[in-house]
C-alpha atoms as a PDB file:
ATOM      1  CA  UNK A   1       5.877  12.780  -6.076  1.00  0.00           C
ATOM      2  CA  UNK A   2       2.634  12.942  -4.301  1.00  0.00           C
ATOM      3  CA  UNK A   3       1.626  16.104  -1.844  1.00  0.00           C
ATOM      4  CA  UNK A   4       1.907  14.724   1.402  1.00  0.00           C
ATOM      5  CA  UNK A   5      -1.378  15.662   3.497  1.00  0.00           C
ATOM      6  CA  UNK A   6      -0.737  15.438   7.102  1.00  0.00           C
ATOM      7  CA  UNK A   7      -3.987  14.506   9.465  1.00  0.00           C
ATOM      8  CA  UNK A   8      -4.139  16.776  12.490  1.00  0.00           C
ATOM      9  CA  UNK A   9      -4.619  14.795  15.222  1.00  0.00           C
ATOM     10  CA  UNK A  10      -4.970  16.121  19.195  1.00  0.00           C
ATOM     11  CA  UNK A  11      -2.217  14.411  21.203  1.00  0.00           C
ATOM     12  CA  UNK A  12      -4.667  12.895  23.653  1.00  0.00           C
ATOM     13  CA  UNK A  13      -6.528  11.542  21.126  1.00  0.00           C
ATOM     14  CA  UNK A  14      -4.233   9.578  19.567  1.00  0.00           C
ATOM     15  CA  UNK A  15      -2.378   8.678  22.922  1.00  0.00           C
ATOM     16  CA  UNK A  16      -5.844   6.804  23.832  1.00  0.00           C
ATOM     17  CA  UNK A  17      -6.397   5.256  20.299  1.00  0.00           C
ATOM     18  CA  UNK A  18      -2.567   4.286  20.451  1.00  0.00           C
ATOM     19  CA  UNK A  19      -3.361   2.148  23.700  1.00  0.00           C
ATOM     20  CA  UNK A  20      -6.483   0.744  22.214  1.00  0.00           C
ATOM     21  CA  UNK A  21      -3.626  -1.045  19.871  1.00  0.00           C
ATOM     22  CA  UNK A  22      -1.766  -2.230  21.990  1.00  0.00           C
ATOM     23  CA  UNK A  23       1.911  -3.223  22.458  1.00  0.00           C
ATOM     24  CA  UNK A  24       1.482  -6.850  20.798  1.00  0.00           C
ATOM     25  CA  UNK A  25       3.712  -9.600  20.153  1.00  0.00           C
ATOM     26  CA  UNK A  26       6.654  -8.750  17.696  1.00  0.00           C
ATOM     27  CA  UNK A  27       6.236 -11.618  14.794  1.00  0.00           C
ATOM     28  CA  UNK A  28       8.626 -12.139  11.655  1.00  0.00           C
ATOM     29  CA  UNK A  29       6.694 -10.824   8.362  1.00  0.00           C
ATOM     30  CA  UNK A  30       7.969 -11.086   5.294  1.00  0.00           C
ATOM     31  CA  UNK A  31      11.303 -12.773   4.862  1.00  0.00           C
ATOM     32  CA  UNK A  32      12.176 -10.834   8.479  1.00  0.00           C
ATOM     33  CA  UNK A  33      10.223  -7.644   8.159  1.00  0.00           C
ATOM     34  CA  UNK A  34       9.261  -6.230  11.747  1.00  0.00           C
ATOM     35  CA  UNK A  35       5.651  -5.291  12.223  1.00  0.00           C
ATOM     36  CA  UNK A  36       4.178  -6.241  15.623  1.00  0.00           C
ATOM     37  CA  UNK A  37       0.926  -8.235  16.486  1.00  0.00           C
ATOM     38  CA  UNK A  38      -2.214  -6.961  14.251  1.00  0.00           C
ATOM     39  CA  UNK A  39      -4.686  -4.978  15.929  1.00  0.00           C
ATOM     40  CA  UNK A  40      -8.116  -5.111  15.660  1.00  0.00           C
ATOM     41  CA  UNK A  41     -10.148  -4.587  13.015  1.00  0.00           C
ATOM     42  CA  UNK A  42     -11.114  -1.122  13.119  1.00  0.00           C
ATOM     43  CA  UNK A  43     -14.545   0.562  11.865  1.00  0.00           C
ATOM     44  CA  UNK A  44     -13.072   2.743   8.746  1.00  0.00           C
ATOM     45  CA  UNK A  45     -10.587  -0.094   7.540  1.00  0.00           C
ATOM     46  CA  UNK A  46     -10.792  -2.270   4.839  1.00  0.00           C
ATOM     47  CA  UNK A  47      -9.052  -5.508   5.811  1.00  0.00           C
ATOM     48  CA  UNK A  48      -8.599  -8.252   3.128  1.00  0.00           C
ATOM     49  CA  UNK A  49      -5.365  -6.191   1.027  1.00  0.00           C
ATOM     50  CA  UNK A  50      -2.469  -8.640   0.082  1.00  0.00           C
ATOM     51  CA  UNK A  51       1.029  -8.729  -0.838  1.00  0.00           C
ATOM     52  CA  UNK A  52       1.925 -10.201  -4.506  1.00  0.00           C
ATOM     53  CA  UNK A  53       5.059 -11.931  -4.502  1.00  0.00           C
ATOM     54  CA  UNK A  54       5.303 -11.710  -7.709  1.00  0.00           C
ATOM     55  CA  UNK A  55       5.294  -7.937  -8.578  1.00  0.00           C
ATOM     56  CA  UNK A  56       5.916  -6.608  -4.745  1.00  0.00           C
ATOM     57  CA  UNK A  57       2.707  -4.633  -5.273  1.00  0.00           C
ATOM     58  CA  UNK A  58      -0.313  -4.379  -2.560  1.00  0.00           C
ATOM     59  CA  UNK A  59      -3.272  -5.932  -4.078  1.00  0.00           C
ATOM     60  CA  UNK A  60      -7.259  -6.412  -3.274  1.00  0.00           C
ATOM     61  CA  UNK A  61      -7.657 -10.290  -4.240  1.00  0.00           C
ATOM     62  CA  UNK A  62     -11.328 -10.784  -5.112  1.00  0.00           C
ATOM     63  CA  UNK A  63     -11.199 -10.702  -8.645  1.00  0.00           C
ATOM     64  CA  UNK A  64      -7.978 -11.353  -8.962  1.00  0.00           C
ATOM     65  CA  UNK A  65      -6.216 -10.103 -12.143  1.00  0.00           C
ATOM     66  CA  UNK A  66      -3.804  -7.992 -13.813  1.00  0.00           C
ATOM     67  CA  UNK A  67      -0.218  -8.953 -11.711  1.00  0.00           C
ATOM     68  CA  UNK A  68       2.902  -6.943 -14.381  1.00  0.00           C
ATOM     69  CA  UNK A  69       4.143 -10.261 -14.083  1.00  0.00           C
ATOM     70  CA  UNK A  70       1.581 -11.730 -15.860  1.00  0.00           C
ATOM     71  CA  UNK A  71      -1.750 -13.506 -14.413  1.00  0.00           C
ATOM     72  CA  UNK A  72      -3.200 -13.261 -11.330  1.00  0.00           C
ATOM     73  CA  UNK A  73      -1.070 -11.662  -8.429  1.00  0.00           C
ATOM     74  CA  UNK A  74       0.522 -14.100  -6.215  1.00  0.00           C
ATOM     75  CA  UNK A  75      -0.372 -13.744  -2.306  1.00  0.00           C
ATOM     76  CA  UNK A  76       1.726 -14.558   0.652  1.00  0.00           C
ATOM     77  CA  UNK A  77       2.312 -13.114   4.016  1.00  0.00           C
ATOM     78  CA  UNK A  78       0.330 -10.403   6.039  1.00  0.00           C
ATOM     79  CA  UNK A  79      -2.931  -9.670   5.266  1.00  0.00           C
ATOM     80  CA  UNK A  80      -2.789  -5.467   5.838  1.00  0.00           C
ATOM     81  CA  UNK A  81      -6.392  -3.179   6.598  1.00  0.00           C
ATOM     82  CA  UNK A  82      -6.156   0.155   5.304  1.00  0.00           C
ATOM     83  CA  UNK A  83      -7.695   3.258   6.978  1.00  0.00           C
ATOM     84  CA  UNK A  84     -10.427   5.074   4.161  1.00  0.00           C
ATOM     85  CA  UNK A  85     -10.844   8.762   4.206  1.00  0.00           C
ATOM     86  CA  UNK A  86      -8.458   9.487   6.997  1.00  0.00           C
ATOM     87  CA  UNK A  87      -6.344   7.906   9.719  1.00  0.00           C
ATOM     88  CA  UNK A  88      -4.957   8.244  13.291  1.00  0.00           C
ATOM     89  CA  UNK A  89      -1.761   9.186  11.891  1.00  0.00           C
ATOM     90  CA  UNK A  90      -0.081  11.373   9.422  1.00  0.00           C
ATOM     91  CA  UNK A  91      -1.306  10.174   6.090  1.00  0.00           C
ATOM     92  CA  UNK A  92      -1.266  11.064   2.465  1.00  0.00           C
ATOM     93  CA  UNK A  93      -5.069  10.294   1.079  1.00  0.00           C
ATOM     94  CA  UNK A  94      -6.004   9.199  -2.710  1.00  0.00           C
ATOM     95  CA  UNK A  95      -5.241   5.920  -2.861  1.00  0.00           C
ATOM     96  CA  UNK A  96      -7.538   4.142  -5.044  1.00  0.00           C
ATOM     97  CA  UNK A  97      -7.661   0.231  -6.514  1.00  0.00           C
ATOM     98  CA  UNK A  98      -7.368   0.098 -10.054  1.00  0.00           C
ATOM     99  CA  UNK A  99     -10.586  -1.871 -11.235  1.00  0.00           C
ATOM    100  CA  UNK A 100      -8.473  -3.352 -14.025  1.00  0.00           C
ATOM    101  CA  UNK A 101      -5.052  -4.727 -12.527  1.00  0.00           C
ATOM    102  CA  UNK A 102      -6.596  -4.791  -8.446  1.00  0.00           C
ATOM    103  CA  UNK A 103      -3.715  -3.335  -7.772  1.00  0.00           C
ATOM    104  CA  UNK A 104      -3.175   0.121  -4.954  1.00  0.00           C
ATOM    105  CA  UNK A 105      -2.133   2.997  -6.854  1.00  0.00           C
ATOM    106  CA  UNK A 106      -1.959   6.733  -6.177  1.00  0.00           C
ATOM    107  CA  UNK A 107      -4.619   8.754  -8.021  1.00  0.00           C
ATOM    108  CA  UNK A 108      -4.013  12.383  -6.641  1.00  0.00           C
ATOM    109  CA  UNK A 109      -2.976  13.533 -10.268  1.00  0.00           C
ATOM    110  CA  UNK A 110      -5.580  15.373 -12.492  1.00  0.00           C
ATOM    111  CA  UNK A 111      -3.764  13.777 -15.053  1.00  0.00           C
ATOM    112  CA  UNK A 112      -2.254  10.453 -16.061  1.00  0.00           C
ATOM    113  CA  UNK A 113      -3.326   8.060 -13.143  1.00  0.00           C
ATOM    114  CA  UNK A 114       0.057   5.998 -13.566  1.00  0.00           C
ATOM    115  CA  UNK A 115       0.027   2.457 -15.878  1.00  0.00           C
ATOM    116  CA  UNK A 116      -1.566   0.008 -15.249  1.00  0.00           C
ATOM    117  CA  UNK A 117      -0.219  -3.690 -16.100  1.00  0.00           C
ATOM    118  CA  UNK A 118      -2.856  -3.801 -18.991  1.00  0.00           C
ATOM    119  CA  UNK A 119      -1.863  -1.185 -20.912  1.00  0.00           C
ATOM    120  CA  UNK A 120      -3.203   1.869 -20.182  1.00  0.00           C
ATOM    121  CA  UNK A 121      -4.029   4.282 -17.296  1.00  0.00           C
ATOM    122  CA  UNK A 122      -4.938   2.994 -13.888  1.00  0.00           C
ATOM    123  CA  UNK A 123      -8.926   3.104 -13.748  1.00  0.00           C
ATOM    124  CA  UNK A 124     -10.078   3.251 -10.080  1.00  0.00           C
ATOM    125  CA  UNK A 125     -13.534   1.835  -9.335  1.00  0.00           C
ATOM    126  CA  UNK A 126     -16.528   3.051  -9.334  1.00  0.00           C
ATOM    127  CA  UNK A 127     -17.514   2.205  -5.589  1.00  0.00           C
ATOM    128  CA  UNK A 128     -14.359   3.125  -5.091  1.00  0.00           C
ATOM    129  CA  UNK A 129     -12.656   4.108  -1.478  1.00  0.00           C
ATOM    130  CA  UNK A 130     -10.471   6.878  -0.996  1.00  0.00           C
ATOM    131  CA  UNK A 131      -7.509   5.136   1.252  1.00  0.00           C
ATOM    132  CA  UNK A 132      -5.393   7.124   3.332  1.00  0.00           C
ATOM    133  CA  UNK A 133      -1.735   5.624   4.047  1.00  0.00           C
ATOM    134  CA  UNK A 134      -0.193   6.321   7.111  1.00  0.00           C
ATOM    135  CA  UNK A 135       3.310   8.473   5.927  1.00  0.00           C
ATOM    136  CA  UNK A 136       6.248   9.222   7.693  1.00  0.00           C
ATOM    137  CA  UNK A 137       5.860   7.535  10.798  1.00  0.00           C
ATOM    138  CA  UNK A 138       8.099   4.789  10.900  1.00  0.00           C
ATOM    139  CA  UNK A 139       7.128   1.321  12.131  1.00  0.00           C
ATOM    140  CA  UNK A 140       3.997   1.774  14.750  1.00  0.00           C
ATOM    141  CA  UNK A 141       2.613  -1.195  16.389  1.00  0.00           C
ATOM    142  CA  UNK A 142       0.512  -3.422  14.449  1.00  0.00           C
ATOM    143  CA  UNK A 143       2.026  -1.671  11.336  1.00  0.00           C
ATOM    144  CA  UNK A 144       4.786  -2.976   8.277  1.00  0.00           C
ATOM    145  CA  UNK A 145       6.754   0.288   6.808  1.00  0.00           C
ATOM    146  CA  UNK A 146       8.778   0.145   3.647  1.00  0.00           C
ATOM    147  CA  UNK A 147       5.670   0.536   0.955  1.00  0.00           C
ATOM    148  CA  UNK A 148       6.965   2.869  -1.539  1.00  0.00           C
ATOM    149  CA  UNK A 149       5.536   5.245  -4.189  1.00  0.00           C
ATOM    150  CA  UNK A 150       6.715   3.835  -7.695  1.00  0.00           C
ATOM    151  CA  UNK A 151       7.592   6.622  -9.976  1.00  0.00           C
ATOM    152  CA  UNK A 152       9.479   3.885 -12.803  1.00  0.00           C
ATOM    153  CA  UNK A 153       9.247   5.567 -16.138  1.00  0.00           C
ATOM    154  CA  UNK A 154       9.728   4.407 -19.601  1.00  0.00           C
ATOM    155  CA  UNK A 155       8.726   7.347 -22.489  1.00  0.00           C
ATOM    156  CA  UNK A 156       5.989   8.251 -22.940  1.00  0.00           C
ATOM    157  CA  UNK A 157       4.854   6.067 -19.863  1.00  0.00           C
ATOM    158  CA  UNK A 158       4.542   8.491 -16.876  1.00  0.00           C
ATOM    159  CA  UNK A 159       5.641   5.942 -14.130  1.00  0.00           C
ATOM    160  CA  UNK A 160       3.251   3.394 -12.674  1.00  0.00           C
ATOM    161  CA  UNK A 161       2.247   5.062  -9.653  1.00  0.00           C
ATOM    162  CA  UNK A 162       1.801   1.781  -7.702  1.00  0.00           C
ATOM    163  CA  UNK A 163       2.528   1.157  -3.863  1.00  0.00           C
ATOM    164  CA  UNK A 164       5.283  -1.768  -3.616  1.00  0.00           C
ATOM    165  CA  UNK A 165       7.308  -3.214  -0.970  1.00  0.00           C
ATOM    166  CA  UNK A 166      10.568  -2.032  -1.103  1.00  0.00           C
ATOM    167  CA  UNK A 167      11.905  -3.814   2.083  1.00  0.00           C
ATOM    168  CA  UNK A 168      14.051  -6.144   0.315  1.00  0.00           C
ATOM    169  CA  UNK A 169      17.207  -4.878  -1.363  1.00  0.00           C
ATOM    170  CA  UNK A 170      17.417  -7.414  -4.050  1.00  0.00           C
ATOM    171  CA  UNK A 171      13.548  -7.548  -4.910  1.00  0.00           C
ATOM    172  CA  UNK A 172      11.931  -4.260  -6.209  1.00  0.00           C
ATOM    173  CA  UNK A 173       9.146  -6.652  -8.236  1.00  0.00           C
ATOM    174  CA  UNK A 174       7.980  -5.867 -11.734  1.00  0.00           C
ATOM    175  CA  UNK A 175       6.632  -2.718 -12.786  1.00  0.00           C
ATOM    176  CA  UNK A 176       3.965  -2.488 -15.847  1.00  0.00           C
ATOM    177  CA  UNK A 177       6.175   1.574 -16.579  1.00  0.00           C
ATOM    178  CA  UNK A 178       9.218   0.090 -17.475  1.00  0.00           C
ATOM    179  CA  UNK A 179      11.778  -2.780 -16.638  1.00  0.00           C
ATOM    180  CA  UNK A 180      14.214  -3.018 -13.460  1.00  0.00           C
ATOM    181  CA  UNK A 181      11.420  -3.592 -11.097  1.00  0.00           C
ATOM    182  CA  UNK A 182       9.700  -0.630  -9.268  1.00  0.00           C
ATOM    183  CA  UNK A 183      11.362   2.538  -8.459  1.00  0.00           C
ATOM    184  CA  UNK A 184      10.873   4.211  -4.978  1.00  0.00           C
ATOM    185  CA  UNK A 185      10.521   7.878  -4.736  1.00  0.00           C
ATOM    186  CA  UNK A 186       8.315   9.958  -1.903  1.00  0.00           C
ATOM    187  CA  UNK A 187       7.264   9.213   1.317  1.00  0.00           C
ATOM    188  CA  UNK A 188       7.653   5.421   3.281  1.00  0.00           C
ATOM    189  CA  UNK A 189       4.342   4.355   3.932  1.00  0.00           C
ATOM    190  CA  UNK A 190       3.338   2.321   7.083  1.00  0.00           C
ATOM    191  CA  UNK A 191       0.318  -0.346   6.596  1.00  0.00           C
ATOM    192  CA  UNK A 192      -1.831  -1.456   9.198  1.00  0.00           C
ATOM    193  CA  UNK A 193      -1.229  -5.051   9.266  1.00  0.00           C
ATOM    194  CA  UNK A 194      -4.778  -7.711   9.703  1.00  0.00           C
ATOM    195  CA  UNK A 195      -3.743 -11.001  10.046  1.00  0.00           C
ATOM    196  CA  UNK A 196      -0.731 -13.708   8.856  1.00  0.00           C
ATOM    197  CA  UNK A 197      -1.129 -16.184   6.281  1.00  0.00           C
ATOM    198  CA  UNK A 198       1.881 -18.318   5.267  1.00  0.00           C
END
């Protein structure tokens, strides 16, 4: 399971970012999920990350490639922004986008970096962002929760190491370690949510 790295974080600093968010409009996500109304975009973000409904993994869709489902991953609902080298909130750093499958994986490891739906070892790239995932924290404003750390194994395959939604109870997606879609283990992961696309 990965270390979890909490951000210390002066409480009236984040009281005053908090109301920068704002309270928003609750809106359905997700077959029901709760998130609230996105913020805005925020300098340190990268907006533009997607949810694949196909393997329940969070994606980066320019390039689009390498879904464990086979093909390109399959986009629907929010669009989420996630916070690079540090965050507001608690958060667990080294997340990193596989250059060969797009997909977010962790890569805190020395060694393997989870597997990757092509066949070998996740391969972050080499302009590569170090994300930091808000952990812990429940369901802020202008955030979805439920993004899980897969740790799915199939010898010698150490587990895929991917972030997926695990906020349905009949849909863990399909995971590139192993079959019966992805298994949660760790921390519950909040993403800051962008924008909604149906």
């Amino acid at each position: 399971m990965p270390e979890f790295q909490p951000e210390t974080v002066a409480r009236r600093s984040l009281l005053r970012k908090a109301a920068g968010v704002g309270a928003g409009v609750v809106l359905g996500g997700l077959a029901g999920a709760m998130v609230a109304a996105p913020p805005a975009r925020a300098a340190g973000m990268q907006a533009g990350w997607r949810y694949c409904v196909r393997c329940a993994g969070l994606f980066w869709p320019l390039g689009n490639k390498g879904c464990p489902a086979g093909g390109p991953h399959a986009a629907a609902g929010w669009t989420f922004q996630l916070p690079i080298d540090g965050y507001r909130l608690p958060n667990q750093p080294e997340w990193r986008c596989c250059m060969n499958c797009n997909a977010l994986h962790y890569d805190g490891y020395p060694d393997p970096d989870g597997r990757c739906s092509t066949g070998i070892e996740h391969k972050r790239t080499g302009v590569d962002s170090n994300f930091a995932l808000p952990a812990n924290v429940g369901e802020p404003a202008g955030h979805q929760a439920n993004w899980r750390f897969c740790l799915r194994s199939g010898a010698p395959d150490p587990g895929c190491f991917m972030l997926f939604f695990d906020g349905y109870p009949n849909f863990k997606g399909i995971c590139p370690a192993g079959p019966g879609g992805h298994l949660a283990v760790g921390w519950n992961f909040a993403i800051p949510v962008y924008s909604y696309a149906t």
